[in-house]
C-alpha atoms as a PDB file:
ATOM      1  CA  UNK A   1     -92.789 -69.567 -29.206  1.00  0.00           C
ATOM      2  CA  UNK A   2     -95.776 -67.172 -29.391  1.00  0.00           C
ATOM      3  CA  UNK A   3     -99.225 -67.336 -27.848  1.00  0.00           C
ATOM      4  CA  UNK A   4    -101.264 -69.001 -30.502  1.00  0.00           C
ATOM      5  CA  UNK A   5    -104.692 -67.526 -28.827  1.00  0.00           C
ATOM      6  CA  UNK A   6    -106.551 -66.757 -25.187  1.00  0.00           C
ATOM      7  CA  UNK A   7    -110.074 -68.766 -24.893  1.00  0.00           C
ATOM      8  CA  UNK A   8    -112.184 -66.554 -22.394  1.00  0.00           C
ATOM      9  CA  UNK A   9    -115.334 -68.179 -20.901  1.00  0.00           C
ATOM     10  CA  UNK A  10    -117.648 -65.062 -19.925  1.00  0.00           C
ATOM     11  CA  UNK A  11    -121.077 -64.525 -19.150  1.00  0.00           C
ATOM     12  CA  UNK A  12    -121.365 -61.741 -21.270  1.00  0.00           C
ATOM     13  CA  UNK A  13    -119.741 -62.132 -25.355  1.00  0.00           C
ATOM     14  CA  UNK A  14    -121.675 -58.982 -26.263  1.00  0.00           C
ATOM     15  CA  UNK A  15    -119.256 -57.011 -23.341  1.00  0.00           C
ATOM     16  CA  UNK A  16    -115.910 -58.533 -24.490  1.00  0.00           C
ATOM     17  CA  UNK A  17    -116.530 -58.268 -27.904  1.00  0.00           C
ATOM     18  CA  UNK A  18    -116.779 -54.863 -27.323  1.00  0.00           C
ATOM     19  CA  UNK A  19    -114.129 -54.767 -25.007  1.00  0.00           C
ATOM     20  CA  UNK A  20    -111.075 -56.436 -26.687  1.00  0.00           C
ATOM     21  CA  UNK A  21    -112.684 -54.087 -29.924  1.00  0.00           C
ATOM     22  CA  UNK A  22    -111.795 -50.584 -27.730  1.00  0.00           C
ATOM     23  CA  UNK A  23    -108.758 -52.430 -25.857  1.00  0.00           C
ATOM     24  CA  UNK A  24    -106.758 -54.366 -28.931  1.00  0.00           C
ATOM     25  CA  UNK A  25    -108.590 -53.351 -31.792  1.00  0.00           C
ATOM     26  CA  UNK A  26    -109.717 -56.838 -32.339  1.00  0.00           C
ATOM     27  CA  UNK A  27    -112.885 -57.938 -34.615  1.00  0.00           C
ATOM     28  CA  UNK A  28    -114.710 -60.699 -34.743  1.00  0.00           C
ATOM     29  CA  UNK A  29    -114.032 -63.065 -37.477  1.00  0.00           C
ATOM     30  CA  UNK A  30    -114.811 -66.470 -38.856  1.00  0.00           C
ATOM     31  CA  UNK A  31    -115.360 -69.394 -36.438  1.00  0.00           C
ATOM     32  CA  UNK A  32    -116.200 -72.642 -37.037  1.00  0.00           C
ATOM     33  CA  UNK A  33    -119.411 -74.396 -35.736  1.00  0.00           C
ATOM     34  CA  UNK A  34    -118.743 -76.260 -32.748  1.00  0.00           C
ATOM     35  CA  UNK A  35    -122.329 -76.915 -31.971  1.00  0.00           C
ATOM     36  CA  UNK A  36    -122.153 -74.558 -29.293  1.00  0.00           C
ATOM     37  CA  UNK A  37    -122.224 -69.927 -29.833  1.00  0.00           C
ATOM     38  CA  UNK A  38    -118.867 -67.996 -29.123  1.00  0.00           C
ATOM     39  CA  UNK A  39    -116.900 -65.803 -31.114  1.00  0.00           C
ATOM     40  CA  UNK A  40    -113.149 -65.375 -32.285  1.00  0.00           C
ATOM     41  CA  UNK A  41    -111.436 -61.997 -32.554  1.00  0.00           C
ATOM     42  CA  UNK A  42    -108.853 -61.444 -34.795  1.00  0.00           C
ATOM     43  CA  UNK A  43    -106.123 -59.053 -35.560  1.00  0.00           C
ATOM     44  CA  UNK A  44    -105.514 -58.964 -39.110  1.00  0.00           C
ATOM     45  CA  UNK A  45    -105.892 -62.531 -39.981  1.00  0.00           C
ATOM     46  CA  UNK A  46    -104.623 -64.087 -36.911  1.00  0.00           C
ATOM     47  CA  UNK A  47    -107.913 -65.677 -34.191  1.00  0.00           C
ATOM     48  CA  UNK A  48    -106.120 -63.865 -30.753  1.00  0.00           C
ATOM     49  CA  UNK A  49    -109.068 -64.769 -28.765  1.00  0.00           C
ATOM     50  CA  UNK A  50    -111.682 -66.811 -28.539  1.00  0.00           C
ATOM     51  CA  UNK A  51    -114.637 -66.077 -26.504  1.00  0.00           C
ATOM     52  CA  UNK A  52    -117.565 -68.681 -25.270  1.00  0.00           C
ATOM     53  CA  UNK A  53    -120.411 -68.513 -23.457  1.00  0.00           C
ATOM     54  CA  UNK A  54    -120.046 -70.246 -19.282  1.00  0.00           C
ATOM     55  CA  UNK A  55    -121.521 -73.570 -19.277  1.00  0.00           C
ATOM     56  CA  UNK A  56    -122.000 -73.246 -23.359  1.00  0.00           C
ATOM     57  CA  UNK A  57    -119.754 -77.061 -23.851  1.00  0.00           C
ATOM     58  CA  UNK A  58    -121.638 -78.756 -21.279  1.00  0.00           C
ATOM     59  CA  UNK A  59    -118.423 -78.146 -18.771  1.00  0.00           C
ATOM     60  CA  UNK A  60    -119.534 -78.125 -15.411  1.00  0.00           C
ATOM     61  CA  UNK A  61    -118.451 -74.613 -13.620  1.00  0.00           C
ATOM     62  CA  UNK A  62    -115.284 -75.378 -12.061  1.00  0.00           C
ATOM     63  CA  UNK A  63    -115.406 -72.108  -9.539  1.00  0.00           C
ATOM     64  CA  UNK A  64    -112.716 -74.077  -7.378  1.00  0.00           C
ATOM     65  CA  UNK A  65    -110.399 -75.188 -10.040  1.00  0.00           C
ATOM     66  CA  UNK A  66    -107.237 -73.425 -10.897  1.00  0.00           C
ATOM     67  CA  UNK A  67    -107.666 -70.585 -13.478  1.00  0.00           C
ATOM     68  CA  UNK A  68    -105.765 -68.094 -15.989  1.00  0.00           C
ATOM     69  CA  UNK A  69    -104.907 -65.185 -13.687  1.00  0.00           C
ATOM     70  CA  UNK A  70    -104.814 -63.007 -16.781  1.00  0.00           C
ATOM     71  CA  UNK A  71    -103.349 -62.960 -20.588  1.00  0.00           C
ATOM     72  CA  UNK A  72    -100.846 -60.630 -21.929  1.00  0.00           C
ATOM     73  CA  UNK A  73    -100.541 -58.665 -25.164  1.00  0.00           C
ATOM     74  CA  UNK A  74     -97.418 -57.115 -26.165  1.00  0.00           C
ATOM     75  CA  UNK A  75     -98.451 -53.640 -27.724  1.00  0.00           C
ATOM     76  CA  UNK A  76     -96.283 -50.848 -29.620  1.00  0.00           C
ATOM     77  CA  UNK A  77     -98.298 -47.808 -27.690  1.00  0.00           C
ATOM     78  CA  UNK A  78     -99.113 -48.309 -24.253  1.00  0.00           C
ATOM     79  CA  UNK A  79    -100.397 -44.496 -24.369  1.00  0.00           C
ATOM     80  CA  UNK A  80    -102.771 -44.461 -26.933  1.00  0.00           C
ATOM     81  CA  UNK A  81    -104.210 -47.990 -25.002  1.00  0.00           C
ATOM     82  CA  UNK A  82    -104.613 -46.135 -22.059  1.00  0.00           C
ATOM     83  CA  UNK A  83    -106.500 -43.407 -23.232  1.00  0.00           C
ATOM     84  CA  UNK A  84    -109.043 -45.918 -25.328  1.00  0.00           C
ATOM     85  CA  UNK A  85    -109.450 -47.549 -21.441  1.00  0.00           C
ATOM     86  CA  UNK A  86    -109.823 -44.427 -19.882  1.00  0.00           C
ATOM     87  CA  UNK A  87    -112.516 -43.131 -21.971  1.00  0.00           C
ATOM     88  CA  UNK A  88    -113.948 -46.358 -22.181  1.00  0.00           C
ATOM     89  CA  UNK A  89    -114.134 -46.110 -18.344  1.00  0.00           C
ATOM     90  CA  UNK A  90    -112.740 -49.442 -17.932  1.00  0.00           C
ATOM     91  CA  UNK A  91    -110.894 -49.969 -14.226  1.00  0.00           C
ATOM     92  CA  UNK A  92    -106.948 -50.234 -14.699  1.00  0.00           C
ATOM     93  CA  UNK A  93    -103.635 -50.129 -13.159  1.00  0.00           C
ATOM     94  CA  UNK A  94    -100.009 -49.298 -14.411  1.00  0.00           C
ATOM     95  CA  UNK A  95     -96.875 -50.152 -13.799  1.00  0.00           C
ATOM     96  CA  UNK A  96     -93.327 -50.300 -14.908  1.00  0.00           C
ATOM     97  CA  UNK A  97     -90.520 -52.572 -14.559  1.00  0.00           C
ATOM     98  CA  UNK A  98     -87.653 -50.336 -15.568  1.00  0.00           C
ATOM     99  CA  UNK A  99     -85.217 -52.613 -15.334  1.00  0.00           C
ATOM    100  CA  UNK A 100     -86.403 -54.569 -18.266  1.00  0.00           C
ATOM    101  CA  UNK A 101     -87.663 -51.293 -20.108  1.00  0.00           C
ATOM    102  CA  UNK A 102     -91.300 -52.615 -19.643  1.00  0.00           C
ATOM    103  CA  UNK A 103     -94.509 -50.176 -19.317  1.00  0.00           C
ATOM    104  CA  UNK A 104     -97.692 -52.409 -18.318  1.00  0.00           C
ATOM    105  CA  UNK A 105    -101.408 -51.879 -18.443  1.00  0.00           C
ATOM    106  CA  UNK A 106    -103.585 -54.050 -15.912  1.00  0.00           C
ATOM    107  CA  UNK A 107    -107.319 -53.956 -17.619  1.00  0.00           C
ATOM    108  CA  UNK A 108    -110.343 -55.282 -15.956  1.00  0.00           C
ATOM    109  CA  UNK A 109    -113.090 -56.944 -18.071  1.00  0.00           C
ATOM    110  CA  UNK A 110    -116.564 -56.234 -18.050  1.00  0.00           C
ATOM    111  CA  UNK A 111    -117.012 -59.311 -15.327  1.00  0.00           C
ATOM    112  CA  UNK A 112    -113.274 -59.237 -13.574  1.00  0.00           C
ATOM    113  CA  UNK A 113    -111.011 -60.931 -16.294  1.00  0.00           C
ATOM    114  CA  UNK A 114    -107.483 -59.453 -15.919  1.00  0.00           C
ATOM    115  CA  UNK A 115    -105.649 -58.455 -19.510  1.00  0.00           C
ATOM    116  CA  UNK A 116    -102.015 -57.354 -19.252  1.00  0.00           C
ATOM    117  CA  UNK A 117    -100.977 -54.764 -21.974  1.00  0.00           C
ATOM    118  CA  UNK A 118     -96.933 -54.804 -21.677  1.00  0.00           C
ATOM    119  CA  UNK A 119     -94.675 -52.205 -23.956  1.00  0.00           C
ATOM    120  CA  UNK A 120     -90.963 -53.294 -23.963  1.00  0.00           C
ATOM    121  CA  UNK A 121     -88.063 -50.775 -25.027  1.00  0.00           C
ATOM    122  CA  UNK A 122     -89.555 -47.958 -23.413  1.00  0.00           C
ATOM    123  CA  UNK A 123     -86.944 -46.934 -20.989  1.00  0.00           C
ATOM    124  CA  UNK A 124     -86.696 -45.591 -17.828  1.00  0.00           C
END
């Protein structure tokens, strides 16, 4: 099983296009007309995420509902990601779980989503 996609709801598509651009190297792509603006950003040919506009489907804002606490992408070079955040002055944490041989990168979007950048096999 793989994650097929992430669907984002954000107030601001022009700041997470440019975002996931600098942080994944993602570019927006073909997406169908749902009768309603967003965009999808690919890598390669595959539609990773999918971003809409709050409130764009009609959905009432469900501030009090349960929510994604973040999405994770598995990347081959946790460096170079940091330095694109870094100079991209986007806030971040790291970590490591060196039991499992994991480096991870905790991004925050331009309005507070949380993406998780893990690299596996990379020792202790």
């Amino acid at each position: 099983m793989t994650l097929d996609h992430a669907t984002l709801r954000t107030t601001d598509l022009a700041a997470h296009r440019q975002f996931f651009a600098c942080l994944l190297g993602l570019q927006t792509g073909y997406r169908p007309d749902f009768g309603f603006p967003g965009d999808w950003l690919y890598a390669g040919d595959t539609p990773l995420v999918h971003l809409i506009p709050a409130g764009a489907t009609g959905d009432k804002d469900r501030c009090d509902a349960e929510t994604i606490d973040h999405v994770a992408f598995a990347v081959t070079d946790i460096e170079a990601a940091r330095a694109r955040v870094q100079a991209a002055g986007y806030r971040h944490a790291e970590s490591r779980i060196d039991e499992l041989g994991e480096r991870r990168l905790f991004v925050e979007s331009p309005t507070g989503i949380r993406i998780e950048l893990v690299e596996r096999g990379s020792g202790t």
